[in-house]
Protein backbone atom coordinates (compact mmCIF):
# COMPACT_ATOMS: atom_id res chain seq x y z
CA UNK A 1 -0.49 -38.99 3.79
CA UNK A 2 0.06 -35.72 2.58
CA UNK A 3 2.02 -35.08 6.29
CA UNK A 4 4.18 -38.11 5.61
CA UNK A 5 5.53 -36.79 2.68
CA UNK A 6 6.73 -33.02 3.64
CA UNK A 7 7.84 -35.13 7.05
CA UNK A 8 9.54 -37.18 4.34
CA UNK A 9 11.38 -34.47 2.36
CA UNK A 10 12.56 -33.15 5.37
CA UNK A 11 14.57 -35.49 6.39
CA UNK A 12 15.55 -35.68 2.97
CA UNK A 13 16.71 -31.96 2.74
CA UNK A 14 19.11 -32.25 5.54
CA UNK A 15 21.22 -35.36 3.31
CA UNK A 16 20.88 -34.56 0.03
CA UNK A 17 21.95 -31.00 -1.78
CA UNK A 18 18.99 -31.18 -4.13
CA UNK A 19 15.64 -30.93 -2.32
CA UNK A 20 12.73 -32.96 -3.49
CA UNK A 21 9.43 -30.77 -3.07
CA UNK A 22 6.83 -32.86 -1.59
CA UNK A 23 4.63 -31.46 -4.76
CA UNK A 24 6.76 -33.81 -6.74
CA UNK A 25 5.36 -36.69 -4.71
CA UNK A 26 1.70 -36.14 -4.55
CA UNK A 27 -0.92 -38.07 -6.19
CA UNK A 28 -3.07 -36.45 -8.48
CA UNK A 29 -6.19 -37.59 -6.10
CA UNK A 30 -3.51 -35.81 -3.39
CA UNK A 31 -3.10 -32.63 -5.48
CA UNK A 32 -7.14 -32.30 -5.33
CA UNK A 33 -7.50 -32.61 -1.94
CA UNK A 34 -4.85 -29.67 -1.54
CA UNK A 35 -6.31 -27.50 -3.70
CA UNK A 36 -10.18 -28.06 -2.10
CA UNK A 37 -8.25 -26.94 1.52
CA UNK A 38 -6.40 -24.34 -0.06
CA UNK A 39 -9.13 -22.68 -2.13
CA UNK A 40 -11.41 -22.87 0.86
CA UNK A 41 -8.62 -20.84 3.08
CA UNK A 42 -8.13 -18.47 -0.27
CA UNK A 43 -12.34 -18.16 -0.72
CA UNK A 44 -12.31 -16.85 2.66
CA UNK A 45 -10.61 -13.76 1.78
CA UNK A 46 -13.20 -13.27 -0.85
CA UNK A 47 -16.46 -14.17 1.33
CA UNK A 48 -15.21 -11.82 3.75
CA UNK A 49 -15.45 -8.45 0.94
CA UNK A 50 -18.23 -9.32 -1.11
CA UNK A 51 -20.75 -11.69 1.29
CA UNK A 52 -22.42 -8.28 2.85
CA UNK A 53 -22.27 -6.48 -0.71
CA UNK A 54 -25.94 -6.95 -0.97
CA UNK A 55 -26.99 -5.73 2.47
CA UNK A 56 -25.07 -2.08 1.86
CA UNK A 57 -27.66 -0.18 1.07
CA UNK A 58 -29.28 -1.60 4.05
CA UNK A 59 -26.47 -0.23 6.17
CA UNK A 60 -26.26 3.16 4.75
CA UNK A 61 -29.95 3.05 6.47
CA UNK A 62 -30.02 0.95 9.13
CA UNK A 63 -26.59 2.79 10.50
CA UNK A 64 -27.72 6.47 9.52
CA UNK A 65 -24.75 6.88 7.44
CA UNK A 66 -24.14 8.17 3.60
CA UNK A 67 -22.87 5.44 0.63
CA UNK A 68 -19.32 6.95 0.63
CA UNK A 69 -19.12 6.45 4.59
CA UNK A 70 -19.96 2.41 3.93
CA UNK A 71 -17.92 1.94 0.79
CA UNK A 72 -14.85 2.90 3.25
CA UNK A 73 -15.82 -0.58 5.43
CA UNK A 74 -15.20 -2.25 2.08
CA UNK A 75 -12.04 -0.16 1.67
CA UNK A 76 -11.07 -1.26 5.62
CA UNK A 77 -10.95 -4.43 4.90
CA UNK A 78 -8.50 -3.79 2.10
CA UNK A 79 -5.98 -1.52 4.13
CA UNK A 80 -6.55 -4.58 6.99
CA UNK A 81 -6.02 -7.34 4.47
CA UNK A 82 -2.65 -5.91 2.51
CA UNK A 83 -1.49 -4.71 6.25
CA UNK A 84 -2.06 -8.13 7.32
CA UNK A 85 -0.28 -9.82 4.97
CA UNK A 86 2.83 -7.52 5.26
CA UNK A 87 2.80 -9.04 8.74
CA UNK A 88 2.17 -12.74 8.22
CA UNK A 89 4.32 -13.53 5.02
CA UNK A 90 7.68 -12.81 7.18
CA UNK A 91 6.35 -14.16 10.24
CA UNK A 92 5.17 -17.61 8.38
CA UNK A 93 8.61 -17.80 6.90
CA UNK A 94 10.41 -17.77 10.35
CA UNK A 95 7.55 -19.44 12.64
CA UNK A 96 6.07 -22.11 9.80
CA UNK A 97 2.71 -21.89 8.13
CA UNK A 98 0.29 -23.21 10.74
CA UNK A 99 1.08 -20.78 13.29
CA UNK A 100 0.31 -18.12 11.97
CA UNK A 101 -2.36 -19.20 9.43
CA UNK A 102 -4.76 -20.45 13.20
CA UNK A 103 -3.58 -17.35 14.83
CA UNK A 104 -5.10 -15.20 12.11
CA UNK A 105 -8.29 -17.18 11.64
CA UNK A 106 -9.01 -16.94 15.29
CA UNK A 107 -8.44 -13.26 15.07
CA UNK A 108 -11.17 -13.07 11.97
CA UNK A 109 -13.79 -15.21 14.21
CA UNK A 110 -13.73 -12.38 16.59
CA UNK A 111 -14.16 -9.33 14.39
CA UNK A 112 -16.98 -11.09 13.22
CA UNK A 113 -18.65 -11.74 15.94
CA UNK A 114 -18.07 -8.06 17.24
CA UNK A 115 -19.34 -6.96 13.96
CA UNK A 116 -22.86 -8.45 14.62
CA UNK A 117 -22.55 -5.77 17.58
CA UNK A 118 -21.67 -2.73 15.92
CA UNK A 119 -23.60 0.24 17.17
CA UNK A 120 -21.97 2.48 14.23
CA UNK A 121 -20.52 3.14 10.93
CA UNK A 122 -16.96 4.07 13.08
CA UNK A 123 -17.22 0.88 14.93
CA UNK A 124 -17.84 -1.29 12.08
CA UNK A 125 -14.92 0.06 9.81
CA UNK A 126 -12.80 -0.51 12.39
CA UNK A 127 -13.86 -3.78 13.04
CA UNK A 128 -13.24 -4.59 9.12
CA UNK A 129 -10.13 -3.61 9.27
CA UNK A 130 -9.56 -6.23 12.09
CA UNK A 131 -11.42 -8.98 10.04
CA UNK A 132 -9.36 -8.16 6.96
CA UNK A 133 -6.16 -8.57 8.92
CA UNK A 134 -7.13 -11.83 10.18
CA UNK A 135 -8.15 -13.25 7.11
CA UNK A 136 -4.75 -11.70 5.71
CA UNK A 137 -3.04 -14.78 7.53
CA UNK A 138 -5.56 -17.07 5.22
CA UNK A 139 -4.79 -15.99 1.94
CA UNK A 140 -0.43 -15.22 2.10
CA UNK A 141 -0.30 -18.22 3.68
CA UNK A 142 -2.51 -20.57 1.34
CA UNK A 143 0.07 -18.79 -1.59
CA UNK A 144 3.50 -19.78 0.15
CA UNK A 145 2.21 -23.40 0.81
CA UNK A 146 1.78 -24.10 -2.65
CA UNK A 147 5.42 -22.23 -3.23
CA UNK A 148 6.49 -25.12 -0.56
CA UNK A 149 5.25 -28.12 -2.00
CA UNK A 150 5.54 -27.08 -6.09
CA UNK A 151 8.37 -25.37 -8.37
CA UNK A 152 7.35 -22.57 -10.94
CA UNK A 153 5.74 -24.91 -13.75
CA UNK A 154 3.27 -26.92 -11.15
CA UNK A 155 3.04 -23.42 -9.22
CA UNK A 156 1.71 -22.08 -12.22
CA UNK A 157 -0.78 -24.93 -12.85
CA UNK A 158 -1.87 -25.25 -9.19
CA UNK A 159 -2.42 -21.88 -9.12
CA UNK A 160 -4.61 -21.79 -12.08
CA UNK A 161 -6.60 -24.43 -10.13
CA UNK A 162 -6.53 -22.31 -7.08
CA UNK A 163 -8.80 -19.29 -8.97
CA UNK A 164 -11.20 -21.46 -10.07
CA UNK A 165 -11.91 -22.17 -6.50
CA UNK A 166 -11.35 -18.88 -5.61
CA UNK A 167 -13.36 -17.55 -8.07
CA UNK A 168 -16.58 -19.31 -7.01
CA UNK A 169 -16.03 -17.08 -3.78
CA UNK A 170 -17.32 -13.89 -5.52
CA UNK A 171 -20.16 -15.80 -7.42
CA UNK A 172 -21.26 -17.19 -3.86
CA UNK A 173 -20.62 -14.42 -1.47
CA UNK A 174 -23.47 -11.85 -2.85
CA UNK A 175 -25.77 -14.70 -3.78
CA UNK A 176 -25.55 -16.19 -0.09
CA UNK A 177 -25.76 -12.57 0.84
CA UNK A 178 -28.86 -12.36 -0.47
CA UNK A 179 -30.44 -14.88 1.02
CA UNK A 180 -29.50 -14.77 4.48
CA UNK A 181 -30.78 -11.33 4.02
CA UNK A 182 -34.08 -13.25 3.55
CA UNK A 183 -34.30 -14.52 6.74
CA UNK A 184 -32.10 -12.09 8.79
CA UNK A 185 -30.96 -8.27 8.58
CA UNK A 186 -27.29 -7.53 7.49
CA UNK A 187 -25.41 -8.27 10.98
CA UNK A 188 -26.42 -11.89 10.50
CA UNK A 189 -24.12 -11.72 7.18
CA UNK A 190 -21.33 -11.13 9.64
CA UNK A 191 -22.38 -14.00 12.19
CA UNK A 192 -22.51 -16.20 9.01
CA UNK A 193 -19.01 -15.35 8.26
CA UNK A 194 -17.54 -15.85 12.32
CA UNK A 195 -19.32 -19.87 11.67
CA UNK A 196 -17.28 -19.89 8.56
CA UNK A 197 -14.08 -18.53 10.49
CA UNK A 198 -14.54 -21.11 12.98
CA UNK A 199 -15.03 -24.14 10.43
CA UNK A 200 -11.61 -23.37 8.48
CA UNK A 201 -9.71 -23.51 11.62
CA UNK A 202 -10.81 -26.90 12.14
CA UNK A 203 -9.90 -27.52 8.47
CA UNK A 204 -6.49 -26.26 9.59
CA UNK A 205 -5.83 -27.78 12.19
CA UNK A 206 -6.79 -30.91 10.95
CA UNK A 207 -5.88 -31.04 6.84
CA UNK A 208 -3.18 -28.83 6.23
CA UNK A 209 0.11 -29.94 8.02
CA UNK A 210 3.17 -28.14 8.08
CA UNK A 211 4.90 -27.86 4.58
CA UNK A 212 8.18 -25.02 5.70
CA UNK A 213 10.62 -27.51 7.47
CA UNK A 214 12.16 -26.34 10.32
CA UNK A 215 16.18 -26.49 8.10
CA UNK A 216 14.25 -23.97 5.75
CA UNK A 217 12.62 -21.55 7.94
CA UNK A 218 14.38 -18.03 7.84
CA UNK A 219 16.74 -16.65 10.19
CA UNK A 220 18.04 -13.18 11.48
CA UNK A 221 14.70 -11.25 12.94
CA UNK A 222 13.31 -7.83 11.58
CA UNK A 223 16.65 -7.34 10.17
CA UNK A 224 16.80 -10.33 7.83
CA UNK A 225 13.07 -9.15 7.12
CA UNK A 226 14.16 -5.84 5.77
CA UNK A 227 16.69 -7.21 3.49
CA UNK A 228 14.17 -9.56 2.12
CA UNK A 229 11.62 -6.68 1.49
CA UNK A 230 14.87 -4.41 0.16
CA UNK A 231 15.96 -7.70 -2.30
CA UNK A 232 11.89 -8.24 -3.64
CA UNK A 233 11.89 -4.37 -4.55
CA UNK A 234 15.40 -4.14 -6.06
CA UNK A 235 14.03 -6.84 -8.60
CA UNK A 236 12.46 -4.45 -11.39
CA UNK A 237 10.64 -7.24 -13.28
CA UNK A 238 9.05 -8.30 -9.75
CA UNK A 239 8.08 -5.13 -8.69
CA UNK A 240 6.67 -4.68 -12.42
CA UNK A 241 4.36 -7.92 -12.10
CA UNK A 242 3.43 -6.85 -8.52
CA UNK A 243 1.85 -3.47 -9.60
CA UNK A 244 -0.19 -5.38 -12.62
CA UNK A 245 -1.48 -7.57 -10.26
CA UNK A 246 -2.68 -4.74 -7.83
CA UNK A 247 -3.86 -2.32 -10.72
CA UNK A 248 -5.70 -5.25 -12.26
CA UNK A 249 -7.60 -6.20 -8.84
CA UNK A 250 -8.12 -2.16 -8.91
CA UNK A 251 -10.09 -2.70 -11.69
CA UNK A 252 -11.89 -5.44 -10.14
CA UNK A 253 -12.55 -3.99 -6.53
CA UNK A 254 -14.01 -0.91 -8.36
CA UNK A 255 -16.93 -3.63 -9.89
CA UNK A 256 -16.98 -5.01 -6.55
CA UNK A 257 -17.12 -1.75 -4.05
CA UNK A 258 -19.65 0.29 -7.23
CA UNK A 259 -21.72 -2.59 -8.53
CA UNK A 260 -24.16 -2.77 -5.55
CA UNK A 261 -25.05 0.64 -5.44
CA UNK A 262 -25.15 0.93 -9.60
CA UNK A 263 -27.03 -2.10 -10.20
CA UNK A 264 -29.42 -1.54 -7.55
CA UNK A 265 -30.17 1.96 -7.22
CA UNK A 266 -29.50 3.50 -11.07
CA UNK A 267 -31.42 0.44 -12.51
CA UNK A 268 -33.52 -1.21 -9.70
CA UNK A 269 -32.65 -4.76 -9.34
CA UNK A 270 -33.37 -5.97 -5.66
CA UNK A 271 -31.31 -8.05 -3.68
CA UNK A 272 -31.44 -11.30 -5.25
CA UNK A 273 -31.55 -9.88 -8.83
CA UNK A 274 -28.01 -8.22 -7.73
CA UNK A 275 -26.64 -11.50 -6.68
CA UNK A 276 -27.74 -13.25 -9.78
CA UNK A 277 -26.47 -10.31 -11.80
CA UNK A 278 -22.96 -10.58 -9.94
CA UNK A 279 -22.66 -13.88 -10.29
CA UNK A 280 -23.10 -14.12 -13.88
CA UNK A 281 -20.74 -11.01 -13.81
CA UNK A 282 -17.87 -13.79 -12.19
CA UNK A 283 -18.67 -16.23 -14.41
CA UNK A 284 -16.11 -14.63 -17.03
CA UNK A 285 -13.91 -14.49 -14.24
CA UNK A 286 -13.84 -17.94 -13.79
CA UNK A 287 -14.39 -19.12 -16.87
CA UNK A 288 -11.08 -17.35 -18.13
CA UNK A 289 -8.81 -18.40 -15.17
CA UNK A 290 -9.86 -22.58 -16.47
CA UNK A 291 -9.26 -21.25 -19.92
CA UNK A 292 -5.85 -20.11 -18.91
CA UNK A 293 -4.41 -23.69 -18.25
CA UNK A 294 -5.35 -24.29 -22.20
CA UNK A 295 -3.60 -20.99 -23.46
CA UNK A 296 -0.26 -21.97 -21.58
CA UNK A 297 0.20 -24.83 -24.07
CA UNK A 298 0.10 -22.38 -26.77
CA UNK A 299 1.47 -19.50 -25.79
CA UNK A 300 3.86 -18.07 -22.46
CA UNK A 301 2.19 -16.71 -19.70
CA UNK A 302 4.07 -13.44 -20.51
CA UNK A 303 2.00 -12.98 -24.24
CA UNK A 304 -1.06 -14.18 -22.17
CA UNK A 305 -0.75 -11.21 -19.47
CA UNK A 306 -0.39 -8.93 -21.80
CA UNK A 307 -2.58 -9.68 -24.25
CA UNK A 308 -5.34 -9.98 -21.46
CA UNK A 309 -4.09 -6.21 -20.81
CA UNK A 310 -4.75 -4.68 -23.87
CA UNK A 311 -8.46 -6.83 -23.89
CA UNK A 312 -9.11 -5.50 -20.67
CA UNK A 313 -8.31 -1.79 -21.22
CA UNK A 314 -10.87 -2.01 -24.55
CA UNK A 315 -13.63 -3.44 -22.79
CA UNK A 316 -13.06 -0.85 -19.75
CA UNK A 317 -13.33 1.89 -22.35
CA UNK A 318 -16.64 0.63 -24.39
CA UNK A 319 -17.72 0.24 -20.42
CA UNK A 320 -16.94 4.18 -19.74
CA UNK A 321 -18.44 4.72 -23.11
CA UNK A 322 -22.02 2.51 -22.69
CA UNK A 323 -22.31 3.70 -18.87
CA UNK A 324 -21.86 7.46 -20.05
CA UNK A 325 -24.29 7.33 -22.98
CA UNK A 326 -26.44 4.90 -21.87
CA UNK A 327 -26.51 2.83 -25.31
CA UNK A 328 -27.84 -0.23 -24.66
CA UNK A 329 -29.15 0.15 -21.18
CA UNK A 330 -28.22 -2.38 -18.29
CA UNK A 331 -26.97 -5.05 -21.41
CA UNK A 332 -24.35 -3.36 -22.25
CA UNK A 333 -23.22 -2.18 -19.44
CA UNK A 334 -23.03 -6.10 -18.05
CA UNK A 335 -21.50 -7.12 -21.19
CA UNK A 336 -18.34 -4.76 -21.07
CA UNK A 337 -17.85 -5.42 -17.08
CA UNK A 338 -18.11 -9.04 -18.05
CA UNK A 339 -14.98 -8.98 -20.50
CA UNK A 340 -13.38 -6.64 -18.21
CA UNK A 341 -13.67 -9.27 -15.84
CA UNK A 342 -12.78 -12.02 -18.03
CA UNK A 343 -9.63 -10.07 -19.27
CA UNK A 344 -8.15 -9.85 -15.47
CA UNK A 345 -9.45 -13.62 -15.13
CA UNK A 346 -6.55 -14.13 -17.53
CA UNK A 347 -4.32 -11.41 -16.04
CA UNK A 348 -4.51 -12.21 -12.69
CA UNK A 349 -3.27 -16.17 -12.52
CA UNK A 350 -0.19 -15.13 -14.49
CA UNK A 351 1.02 -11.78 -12.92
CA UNK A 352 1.44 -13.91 -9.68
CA UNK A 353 2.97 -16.98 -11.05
CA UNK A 354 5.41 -15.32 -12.94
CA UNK A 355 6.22 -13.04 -10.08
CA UNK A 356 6.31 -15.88 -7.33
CA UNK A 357 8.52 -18.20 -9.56
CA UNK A 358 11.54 -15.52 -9.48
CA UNK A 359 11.93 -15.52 -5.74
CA UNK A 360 11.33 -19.11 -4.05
CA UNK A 361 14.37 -17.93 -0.98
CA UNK A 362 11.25 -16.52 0.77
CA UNK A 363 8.21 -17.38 -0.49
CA UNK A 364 6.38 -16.27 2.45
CA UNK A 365 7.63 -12.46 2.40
CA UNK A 366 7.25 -12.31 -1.49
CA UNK A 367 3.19 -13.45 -1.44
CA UNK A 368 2.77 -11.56 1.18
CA UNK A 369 4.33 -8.46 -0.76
CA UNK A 370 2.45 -9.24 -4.09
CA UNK A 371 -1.48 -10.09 -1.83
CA UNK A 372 -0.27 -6.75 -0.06
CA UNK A 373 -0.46 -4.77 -3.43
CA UNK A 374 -3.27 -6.06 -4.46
CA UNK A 375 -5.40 -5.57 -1.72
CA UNK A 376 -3.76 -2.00 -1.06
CA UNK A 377 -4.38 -1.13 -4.26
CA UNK A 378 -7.81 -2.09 -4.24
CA UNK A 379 -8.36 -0.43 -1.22
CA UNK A 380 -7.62 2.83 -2.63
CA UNK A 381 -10.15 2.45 -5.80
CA UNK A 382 -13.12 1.55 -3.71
CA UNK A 383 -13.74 5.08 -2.14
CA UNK A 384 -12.17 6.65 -5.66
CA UNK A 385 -15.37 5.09 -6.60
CA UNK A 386 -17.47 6.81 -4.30
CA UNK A 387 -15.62 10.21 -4.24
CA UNK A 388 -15.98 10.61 -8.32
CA UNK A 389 -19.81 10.43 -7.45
CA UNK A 390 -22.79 7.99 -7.39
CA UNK A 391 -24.32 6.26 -10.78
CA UNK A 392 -22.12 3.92 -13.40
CA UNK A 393 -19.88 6.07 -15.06
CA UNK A 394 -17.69 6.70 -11.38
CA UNK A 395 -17.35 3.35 -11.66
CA UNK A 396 -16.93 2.61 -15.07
CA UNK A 397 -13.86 4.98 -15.08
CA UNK A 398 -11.87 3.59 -12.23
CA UNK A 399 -12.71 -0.13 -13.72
CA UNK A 400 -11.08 1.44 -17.32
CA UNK A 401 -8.25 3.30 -15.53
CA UNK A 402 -7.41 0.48 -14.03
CA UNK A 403 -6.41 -2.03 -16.74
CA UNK A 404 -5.13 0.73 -18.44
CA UNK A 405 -2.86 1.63 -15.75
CA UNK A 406 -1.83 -2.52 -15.50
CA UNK A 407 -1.11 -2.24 -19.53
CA UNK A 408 1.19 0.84 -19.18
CA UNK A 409 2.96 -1.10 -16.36
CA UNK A 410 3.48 -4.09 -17.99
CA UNK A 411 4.69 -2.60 -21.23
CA UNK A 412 7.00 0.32 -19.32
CA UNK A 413 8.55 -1.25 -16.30
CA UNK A 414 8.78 -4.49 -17.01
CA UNK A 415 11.71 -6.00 -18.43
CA UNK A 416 10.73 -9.05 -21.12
CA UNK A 417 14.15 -10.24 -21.16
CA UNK A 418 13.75 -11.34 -17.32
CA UNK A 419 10.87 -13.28 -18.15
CA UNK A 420 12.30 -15.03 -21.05
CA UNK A 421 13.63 -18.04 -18.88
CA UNK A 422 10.66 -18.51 -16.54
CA UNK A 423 7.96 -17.85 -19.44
CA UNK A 424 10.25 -21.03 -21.44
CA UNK A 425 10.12 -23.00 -17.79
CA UNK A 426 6.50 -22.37 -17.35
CA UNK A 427 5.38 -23.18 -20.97
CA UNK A 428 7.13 -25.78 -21.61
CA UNK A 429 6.18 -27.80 -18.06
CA UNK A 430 2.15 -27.25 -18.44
CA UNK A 431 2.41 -28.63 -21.75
């Protein structure tokens, strides 16, 4: 059904001047089924960085290798995931969405597979850079679908949807972790995640049809690439929401690349107690991205962001201070790192929606400039973590200087005045 009608507003877009987004014609039954096959696509991207979390201390051993040396295969898959995405957003917007979205998957499915045969640490950084590129193709191209079938309003609200499927990615990934680490030592983490690979390509193939017709697909090469890239990064206000989006997932891959080590090492949990403790960690996360569709009736995205901001850059400082004094134990220290998390729960639906909504010309080459940032950014905190030294406060200070760094952004660069329109579009419509 869901083929019939982008088939349908093709045809349409050729005779009439005023496209009809096949968003606009969905079903509300037909909007849930999108958002299951997108979030699963989107998950994967997730899955793939935090599903071997647990088993890292079990690499550092079973490789011969020190924590810093591991913490750069988490940092891998960043560099591979941004790089990827740099690549697929332009090619998606000349080739179509499925294309490249299989190609990609494929690609994952292999560096997994070759990642069950790593013989060392080299081998299997390298091979996470390959799995993060592959995946790349999952998560640009999951974003620019929903910029194909919805407008900036219902982008905003799918979206919203999106995270809480997303979100149940981090929650999952170290539990399942854990217990396949039951059964199986870590390279059957990685043979866990090829099966997965393998199942979303049949999703793909077979649930997500083509939403970029053929009369919208861009034109001109590398050349009509470049001025694409050149017109996203002339737009001050984009390039604004952009960096808050990567310095807030800075904040967040710090948790992610630190917690393992922190949580079990400095205060002892074992594997599954780590999983458990993550989990509930994501909970805010998810719990505030759900809570986000409520605030929009209330208030514009814009207040939201930055209010989440300032919340976030608090709660990272009472983390520095708990995890460098020690007040409170392991309580406090999960108690700040969950509003830190619920603070870019808030922060990080918005930054993107108001961001994708300015440039819907190439949907494609903006998500994959915005999932690019993040994931680059991200990259570069998760061996900050390890280079500032082992223990919580390392950790605790990137997390802080994070959302502090996202604040100064957002209150600096950019502009309120260009978000006055698309705040009034977005507020009004999810009313």
């Amino acid at each position: 059904m869901m083929k019939q009608l982008v088939d349908k507003t093709e045809r349409e877009s050729v005779t009439v001047s005023e496209e009809v987004l096949p968003g606009d014609l969905m079903t509300g039954r037909q909007r849930a089924q999108l958002v299951l096959v997108l979030g699963a696509l989107i998950a994967v991207g997730p899955l793939t960085i935090d599903m071997y979390l647990p088993a890292l201390p079990a690499i550092t051993t079973g490789l011969q290798t020190t924590e810093t040396a591991v913490q750069l295969t988490l940092t891998g898959t960043l560099v591979g995931l941004a790089l990827g995405q740099l690549l697929v957003g332009p090619l998606s917007d000349v080739l179509g969405r499925r294309l490249p979205l299989l190609a990609g998957l494929a690609v994952h499915v292999v560096a997994s597979v070759l990642c069950v045969l790593a013989p060392s640490i080299a081998v299997l950084g390298a091979l996470r850079v390959l799995q993060g590129l592959g995946v790349a193709a999952a998560t640009v191209v999951a974003t620019a679908v929903v910029r194909d079938l919805f407008s900036g309003a219902a982008f905003a609200r799918i979206f919203s949807r999106l995270m809480l499927v997303m979100g149940l990615a981090p929650i999952l990934a170290p539990t399942l972790g854990s217990g396949l680490l039951r059964w199986t030592e870590w390279r059957g983490v990685f043979a866990a995640l090829a099966v997965l690979g393998a199942l979303l390509i049949a999703v793909a193939a077979f649930r997500l049809p083509e939403t970029l017709p053929v009369a919208r697909r861009r034109r001109g090469g590398v050349g009509a690439t470049l001025r694409d890239y050149r017109g996203l990064l002339n737009d001050r206000a984009f390039v604004g929401l952009v960096l808050v989006a990567g310095l807030a997932m800075a904040a967040l891959f710090a948790y992610v690349s630190g917690s393992s080590f922190v949580l079990q090492k400095q205060y002892g949990l074992d594997e599954q107690q780590f999983g458990l403790a993550f989990g509930a960690g994501s909970v805010g996360l998810i719990g505030a991205t759900q809570f986000n569709v409520r605030l929009l009736r209330r208030y514009t995205p814009q207040q939201i962001l930055r209010g989440a901001l300032i919340a976030g850059t608090v709660a990272g400082l009472l983390l520095v201070m708990f995890a460098a004094t020690g007040i409170g134990g392991l309580g406090t220290l999960l108690a700040s790192l969950w509003l830190v998390l619920a603070a870019a729960g808030l922060a990080l639906p918005n930054a993107p929606a108001l961001a994708m909504t300015r440039h819907s010309e190439a949907a494609g080459t903006a998500a994959a400039l915005l999932g690019a940032v993040q994931f680059g950014v991200g990259a570069l905190s998760a061996p900050l973590v390890g280079l500032l030294g082992t223990g919580s406060v390392p950790m605790a200070i990137v997390i802080a200087g994070g959302m502090a760094a996202a604040l100064a952004v957002m209150l600096l660069v950019v502009p309120r005045a260009a978000l006055g329109t698309v705040d009034a579009e977005l507020a009004v419509a999810l009313h």
